[in-house]
N, C-alpha and C. Protein backbone atom coordinates (compact mmCIF):
# COMPACT_ATOMS: atom_id res chain seq x y z
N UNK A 1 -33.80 14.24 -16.80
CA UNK A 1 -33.06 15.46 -16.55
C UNK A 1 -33.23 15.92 -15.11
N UNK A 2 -34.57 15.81 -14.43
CA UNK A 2 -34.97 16.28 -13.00
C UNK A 2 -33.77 15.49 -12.64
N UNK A 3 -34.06 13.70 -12.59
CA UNK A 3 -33.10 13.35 -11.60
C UNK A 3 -31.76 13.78 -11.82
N UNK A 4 -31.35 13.79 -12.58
CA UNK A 4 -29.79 14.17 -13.10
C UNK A 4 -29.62 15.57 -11.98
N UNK A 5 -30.21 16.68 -12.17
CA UNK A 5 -29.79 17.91 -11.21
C UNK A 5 -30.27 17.37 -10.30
N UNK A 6 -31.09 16.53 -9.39
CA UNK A 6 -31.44 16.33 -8.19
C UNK A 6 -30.21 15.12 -7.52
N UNK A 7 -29.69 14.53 -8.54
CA UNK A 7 -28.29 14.17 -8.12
C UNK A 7 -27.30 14.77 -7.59
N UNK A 8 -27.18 15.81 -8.59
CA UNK A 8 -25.73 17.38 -8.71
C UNK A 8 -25.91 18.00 -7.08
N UNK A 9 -27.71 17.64 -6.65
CA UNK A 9 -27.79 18.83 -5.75
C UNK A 9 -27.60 17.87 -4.36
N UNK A 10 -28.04 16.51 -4.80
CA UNK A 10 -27.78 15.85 -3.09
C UNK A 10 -25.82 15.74 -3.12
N UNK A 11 -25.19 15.39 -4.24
CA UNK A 11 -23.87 15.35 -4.18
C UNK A 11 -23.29 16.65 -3.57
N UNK A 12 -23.68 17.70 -4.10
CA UNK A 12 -23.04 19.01 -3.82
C UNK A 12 -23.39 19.55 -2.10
N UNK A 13 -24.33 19.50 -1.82
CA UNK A 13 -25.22 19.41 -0.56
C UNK A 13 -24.24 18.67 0.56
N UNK A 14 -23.70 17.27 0.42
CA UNK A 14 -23.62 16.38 0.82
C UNK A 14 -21.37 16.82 0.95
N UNK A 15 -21.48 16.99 -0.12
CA UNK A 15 -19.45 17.20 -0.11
C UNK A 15 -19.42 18.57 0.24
N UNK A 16 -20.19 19.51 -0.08
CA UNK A 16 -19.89 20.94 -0.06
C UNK A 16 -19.81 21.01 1.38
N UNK A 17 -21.29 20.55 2.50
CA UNK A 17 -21.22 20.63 3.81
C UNK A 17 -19.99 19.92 4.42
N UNK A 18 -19.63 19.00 4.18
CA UNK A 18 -18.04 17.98 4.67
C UNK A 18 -17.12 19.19 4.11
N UNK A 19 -16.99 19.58 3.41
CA UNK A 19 -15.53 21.05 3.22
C UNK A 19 -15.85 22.12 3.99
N UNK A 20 -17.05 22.71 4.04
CA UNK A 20 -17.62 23.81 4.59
C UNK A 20 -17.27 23.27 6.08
N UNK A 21 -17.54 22.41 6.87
CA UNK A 21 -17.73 22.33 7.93
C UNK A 21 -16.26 21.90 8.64
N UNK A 22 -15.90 20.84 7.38
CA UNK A 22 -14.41 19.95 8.08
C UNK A 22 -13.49 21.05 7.92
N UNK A 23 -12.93 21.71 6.87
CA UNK A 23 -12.12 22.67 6.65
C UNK A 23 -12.24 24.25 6.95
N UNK A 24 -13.63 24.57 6.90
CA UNK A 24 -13.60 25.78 7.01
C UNK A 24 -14.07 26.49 8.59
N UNK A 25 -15.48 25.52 9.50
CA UNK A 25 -15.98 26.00 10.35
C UNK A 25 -15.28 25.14 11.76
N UNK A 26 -15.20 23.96 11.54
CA UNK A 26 -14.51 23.79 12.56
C UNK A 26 -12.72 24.36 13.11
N UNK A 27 -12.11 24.54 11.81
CA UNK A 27 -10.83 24.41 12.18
C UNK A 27 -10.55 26.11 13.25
N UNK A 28 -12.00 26.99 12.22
CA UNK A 28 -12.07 28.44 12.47
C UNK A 28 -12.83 28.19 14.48
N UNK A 29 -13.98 27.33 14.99
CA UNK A 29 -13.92 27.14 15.89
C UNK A 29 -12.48 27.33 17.02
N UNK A 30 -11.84 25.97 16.77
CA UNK A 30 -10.50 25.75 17.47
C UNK A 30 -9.74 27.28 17.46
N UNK A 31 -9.50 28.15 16.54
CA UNK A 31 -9.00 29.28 16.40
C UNK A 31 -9.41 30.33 17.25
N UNK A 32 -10.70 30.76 17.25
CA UNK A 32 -11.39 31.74 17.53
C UNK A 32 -11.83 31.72 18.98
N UNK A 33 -12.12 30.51 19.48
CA UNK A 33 -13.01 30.27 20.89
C UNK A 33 -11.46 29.45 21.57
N UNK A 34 -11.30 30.26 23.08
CA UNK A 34 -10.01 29.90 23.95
C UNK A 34 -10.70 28.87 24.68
N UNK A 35 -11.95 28.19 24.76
CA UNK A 35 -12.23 26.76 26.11
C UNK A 35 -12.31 26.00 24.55
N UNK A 36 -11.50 25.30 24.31
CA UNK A 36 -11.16 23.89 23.60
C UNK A 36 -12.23 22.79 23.74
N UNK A 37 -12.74 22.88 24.89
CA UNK A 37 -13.91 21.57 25.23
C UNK A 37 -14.90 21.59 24.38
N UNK A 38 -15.21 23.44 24.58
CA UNK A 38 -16.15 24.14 23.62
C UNK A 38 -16.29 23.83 22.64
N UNK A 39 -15.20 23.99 22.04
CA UNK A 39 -14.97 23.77 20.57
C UNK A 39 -14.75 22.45 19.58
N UNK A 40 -14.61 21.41 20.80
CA UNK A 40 -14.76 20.25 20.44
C UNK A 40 -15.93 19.95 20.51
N UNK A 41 -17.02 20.19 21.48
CA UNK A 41 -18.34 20.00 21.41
C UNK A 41 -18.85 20.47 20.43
N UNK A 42 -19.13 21.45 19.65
CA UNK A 42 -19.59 22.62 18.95
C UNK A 42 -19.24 21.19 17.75
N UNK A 43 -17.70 21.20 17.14
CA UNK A 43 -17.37 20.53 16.16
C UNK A 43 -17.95 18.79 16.18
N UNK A 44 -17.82 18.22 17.00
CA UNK A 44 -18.47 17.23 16.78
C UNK A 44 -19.72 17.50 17.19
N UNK A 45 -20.89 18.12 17.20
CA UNK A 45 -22.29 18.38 16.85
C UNK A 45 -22.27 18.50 15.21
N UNK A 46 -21.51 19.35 14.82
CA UNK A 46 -21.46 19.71 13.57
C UNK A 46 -21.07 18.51 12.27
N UNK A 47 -20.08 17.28 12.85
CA UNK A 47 -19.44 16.50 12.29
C UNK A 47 -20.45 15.48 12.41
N UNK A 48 -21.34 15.13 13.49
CA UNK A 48 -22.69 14.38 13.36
C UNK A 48 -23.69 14.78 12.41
N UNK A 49 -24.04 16.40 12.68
CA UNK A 49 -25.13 16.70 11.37
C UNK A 49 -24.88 16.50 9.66
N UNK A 50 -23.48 17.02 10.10
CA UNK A 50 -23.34 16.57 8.21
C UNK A 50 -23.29 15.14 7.99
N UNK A 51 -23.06 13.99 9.28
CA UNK A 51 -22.92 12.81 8.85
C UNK A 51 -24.48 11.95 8.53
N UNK A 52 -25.33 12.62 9.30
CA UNK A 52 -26.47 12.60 8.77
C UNK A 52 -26.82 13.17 7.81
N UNK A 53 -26.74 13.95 7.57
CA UNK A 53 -26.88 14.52 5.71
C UNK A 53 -26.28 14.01 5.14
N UNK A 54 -24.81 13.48 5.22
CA UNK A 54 -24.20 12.25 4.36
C UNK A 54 -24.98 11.11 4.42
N UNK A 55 -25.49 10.55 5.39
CA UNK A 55 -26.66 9.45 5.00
C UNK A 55 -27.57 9.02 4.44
N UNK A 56 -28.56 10.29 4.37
CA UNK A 56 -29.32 10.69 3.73
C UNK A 56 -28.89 10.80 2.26
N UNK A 57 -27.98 11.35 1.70
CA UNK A 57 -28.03 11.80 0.87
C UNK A 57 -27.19 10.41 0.05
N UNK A 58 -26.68 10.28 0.51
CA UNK A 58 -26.06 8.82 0.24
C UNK A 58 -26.94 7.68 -0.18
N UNK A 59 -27.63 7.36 0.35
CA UNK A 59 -28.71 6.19 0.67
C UNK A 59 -29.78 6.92 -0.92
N UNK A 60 -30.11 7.89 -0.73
CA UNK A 60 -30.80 8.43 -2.08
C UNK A 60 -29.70 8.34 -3.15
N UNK A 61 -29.00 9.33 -3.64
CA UNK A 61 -27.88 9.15 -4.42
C UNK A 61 -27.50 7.36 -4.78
N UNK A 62 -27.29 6.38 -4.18
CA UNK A 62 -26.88 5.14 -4.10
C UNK A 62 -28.30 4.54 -4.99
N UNK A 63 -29.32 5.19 -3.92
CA UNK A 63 -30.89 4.19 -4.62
C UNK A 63 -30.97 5.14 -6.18
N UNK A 64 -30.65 5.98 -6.68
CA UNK A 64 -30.96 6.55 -7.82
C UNK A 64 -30.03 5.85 -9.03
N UNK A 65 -28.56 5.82 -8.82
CA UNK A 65 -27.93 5.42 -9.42
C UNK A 65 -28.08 3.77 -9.93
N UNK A 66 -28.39 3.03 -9.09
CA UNK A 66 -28.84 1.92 -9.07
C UNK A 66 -30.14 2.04 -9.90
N UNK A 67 -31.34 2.22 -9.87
CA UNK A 67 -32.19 2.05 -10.71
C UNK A 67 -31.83 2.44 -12.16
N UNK A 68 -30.37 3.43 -12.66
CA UNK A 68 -30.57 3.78 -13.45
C UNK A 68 -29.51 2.65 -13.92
N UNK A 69 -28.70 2.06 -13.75
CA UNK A 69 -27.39 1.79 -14.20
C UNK A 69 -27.15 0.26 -14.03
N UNK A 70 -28.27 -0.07 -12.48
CA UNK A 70 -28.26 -1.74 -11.78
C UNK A 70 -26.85 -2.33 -11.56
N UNK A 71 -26.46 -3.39 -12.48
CA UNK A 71 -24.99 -3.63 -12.43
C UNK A 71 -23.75 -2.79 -12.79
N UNK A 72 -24.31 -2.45 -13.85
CA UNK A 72 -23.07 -1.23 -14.34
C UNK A 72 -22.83 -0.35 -13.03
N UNK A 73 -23.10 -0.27 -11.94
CA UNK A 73 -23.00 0.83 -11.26
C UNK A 73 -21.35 -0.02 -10.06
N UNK A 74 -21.26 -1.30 -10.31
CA UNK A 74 -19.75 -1.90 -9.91
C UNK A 74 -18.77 -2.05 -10.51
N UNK A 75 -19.26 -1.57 -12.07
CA UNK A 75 -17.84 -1.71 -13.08
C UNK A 75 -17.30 0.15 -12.90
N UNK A 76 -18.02 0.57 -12.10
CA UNK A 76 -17.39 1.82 -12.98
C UNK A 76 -16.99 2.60 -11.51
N UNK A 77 -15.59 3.30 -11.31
CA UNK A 77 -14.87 3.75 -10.14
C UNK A 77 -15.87 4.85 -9.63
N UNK A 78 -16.69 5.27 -9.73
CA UNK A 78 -18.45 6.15 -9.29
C UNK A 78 -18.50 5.92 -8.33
N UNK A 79 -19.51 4.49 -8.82
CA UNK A 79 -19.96 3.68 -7.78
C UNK A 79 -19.54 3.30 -6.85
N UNK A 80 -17.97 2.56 -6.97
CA UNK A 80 -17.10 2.34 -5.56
C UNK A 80 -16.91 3.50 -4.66
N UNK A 81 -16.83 4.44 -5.20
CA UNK A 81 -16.31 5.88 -4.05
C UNK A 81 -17.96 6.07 -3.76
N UNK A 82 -18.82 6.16 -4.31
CA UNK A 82 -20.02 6.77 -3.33
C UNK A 82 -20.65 5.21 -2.19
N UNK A 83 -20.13 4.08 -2.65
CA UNK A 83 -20.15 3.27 -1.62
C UNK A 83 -19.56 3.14 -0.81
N UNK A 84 -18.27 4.12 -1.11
CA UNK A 84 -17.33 3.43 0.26
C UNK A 84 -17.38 5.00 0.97
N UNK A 85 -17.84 6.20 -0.03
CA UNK A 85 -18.32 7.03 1.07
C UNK A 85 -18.99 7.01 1.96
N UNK A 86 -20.57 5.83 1.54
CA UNK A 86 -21.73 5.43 2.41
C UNK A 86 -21.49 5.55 3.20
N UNK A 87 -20.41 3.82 3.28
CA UNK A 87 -19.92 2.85 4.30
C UNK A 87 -18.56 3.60 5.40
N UNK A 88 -18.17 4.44 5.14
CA UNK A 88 -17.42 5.00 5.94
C UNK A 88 -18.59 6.19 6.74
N UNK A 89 -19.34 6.44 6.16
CA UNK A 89 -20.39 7.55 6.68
C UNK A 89 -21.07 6.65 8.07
N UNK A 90 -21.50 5.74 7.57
CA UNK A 90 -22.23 4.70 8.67
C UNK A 90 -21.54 4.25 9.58
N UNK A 91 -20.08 4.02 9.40
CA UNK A 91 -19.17 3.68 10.42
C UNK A 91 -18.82 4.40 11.42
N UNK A 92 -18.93 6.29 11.38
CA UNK A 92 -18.58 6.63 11.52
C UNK A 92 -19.71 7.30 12.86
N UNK A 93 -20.69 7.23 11.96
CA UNK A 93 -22.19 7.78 12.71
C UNK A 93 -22.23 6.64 13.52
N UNK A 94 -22.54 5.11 13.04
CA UNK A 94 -22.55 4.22 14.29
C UNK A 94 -21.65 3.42 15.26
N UNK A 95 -20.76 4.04 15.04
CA UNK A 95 -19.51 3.17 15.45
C UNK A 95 -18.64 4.02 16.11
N UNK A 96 -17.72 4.79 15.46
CA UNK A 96 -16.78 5.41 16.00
C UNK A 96 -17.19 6.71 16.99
N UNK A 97 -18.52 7.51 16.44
CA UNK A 97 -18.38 8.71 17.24
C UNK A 97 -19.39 8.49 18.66
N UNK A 98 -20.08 7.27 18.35
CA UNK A 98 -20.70 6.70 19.81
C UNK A 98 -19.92 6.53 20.93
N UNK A 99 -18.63 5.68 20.45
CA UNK A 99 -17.74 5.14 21.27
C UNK A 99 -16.52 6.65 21.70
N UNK A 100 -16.52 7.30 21.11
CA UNK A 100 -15.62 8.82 21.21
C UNK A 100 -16.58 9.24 22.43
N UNK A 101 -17.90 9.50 22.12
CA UNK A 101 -18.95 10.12 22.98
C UNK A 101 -18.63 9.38 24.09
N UNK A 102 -18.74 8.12 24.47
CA UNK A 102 -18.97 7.30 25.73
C UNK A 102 -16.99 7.75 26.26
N UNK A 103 -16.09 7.73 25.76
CA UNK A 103 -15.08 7.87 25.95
C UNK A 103 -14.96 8.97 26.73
N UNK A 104 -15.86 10.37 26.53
CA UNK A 104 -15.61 11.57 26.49
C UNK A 104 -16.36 11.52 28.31
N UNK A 105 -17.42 10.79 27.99
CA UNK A 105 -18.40 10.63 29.48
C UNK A 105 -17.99 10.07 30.05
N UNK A 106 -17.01 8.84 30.30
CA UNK A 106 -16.31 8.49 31.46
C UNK A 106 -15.38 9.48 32.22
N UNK A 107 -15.07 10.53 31.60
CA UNK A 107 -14.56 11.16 32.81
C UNK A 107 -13.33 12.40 31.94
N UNK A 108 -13.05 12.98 32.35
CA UNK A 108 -11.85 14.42 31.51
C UNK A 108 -11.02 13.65 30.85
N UNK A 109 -10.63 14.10 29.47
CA UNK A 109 -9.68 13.47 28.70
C UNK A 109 -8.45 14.19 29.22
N UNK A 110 -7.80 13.63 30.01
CA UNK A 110 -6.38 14.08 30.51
C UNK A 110 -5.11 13.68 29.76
N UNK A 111 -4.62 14.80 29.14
CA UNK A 111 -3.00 14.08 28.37
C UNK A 111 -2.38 12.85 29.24
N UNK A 112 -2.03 11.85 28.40
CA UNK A 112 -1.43 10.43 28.75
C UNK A 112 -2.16 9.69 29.60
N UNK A 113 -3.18 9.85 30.09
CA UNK A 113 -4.41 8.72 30.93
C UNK A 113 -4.96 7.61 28.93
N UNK A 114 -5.76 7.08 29.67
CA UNK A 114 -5.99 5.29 28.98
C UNK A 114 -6.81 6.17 27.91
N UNK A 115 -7.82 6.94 29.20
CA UNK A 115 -9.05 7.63 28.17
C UNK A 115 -8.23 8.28 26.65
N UNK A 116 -7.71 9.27 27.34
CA UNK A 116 -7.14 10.54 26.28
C UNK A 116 -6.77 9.37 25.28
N UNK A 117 -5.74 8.45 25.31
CA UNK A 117 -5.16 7.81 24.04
C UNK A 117 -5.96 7.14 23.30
N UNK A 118 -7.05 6.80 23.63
CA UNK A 118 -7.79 5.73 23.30
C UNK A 118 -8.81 6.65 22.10
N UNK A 119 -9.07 7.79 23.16
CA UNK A 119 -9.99 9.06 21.96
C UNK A 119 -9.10 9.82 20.84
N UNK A 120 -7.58 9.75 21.35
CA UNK A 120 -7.35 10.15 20.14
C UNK A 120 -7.11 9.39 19.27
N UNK A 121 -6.88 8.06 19.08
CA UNK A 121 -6.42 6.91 18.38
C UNK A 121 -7.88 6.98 17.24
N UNK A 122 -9.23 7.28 18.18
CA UNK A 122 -10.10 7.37 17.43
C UNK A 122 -10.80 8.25 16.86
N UNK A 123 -9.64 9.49 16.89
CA UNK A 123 -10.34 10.61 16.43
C UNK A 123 -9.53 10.48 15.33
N UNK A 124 -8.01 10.34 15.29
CA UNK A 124 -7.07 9.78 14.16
C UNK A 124 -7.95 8.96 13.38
N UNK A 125 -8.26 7.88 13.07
CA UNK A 125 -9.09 7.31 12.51
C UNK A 125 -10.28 7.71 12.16
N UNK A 126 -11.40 8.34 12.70
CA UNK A 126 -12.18 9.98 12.06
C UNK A 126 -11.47 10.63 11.28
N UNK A 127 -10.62 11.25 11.44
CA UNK A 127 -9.56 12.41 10.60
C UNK A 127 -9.75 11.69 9.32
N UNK A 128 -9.13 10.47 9.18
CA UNK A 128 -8.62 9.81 8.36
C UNK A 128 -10.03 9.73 6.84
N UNK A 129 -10.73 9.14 7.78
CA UNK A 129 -11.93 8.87 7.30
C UNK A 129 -12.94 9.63 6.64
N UNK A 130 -12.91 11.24 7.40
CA UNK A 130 -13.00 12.24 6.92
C UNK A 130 -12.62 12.84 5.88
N UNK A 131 -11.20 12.68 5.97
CA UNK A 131 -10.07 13.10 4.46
C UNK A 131 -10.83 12.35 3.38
N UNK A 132 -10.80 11.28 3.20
CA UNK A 132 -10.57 10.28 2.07
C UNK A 132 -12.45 10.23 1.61
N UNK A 133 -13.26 10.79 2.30
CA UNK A 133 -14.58 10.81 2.09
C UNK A 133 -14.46 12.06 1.69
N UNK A 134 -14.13 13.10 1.99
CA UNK A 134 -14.33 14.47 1.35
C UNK A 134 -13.62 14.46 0.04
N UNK A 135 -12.25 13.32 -0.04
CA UNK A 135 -11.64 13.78 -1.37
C UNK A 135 -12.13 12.80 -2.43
N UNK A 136 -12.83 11.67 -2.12
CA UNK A 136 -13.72 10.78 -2.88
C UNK A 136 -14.90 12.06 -3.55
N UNK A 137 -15.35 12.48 -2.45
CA UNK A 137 -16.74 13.46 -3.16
C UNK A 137 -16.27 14.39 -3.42
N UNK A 138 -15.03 15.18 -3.75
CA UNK A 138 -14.59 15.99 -4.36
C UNK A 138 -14.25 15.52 -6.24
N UNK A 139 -14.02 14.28 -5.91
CA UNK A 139 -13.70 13.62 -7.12
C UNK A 139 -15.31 13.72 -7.88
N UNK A 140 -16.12 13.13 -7.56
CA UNK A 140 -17.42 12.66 -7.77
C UNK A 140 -17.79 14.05 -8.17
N UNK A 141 -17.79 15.20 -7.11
CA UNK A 141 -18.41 16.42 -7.74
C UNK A 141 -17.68 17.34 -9.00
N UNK A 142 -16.49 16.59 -9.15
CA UNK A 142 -15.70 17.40 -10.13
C UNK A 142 -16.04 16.33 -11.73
N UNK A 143 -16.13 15.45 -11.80
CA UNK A 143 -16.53 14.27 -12.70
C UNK A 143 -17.54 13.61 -12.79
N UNK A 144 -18.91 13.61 -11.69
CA UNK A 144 -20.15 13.68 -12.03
C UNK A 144 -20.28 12.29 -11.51
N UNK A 145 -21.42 12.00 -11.12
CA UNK A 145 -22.02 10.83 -10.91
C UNK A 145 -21.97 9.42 -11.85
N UNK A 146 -22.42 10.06 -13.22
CA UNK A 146 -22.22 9.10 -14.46
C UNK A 146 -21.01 9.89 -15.66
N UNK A 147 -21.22 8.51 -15.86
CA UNK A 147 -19.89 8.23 -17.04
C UNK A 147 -20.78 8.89 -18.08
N UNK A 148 -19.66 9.80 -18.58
CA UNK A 148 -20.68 10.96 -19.53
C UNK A 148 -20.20 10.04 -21.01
């Protein structure tokens, strides 16, 4: 029973901060604060921390389910969405927002220069990635970890 709510609470923890942050605090950033740079900095600080709390919580959540379930945990559509939440979480932390960062440090993202298209191509692809991970763990938190 512990683990069961200590599931509910890394899942909820883990999707609640991705809505709280993707939908509610950043978009209110961009709104509220007039230097944009600002507010892109601010938001991707914010879009790193929860992606570390998605890791975390992931990597636990993933190791729990597994001890309880072992194979059963690939027959059943659960398991695929909190893996491919992982795996988009990790992609995202090691891959995409490194290369956004280094993008950002070569020099001002100027509308229509190499830089600007190149960061937004990969912020499009963040967006994307973002969506489909928040609405995976929306699924998961509305239908539960296990097959009741």
């Amino acid at each position: 029973m512990f683990r069961l709510k200590l599931e509910q609470v890394l899942l909820t923890l883990w999707v609640g901060g991705m809505w709280a942050i993707g939908y509610i605090a950043v978009p209110s950033l961009f709104y509220t604060l007039d230097d944009r740079r600002l507010a892109g900095e601010l938001a991707g600080q914010m879009f790193q921390s929860i992606n570390v709390i998605g890791l975390v919580c992931g990597v636990l959540l993933l190791i729990g389910l597994s001890y309880d379930v072992s194979r059963q945990l690939f027959k059943q559509w659960r398991g695929w969405f909190l893996i491919a939440m992982l795996l988009s979480t990790v992609l995202a932390v090691f891959f995409i927002q490194p290369v956004m960062a280094d993008l950002k440090a070569q020099g001002p993202l100027v509308k229509g220069t190499q830089l600007a298209v190149e960061f937004g191509r990969l912020h499009g692809v963040s967006s994307l990635l973002y969506l489909l991970n928040s609405l995976m763990g929306l699924s998961l938190v509305a239908f539960g970890l296990r097959q009741k």
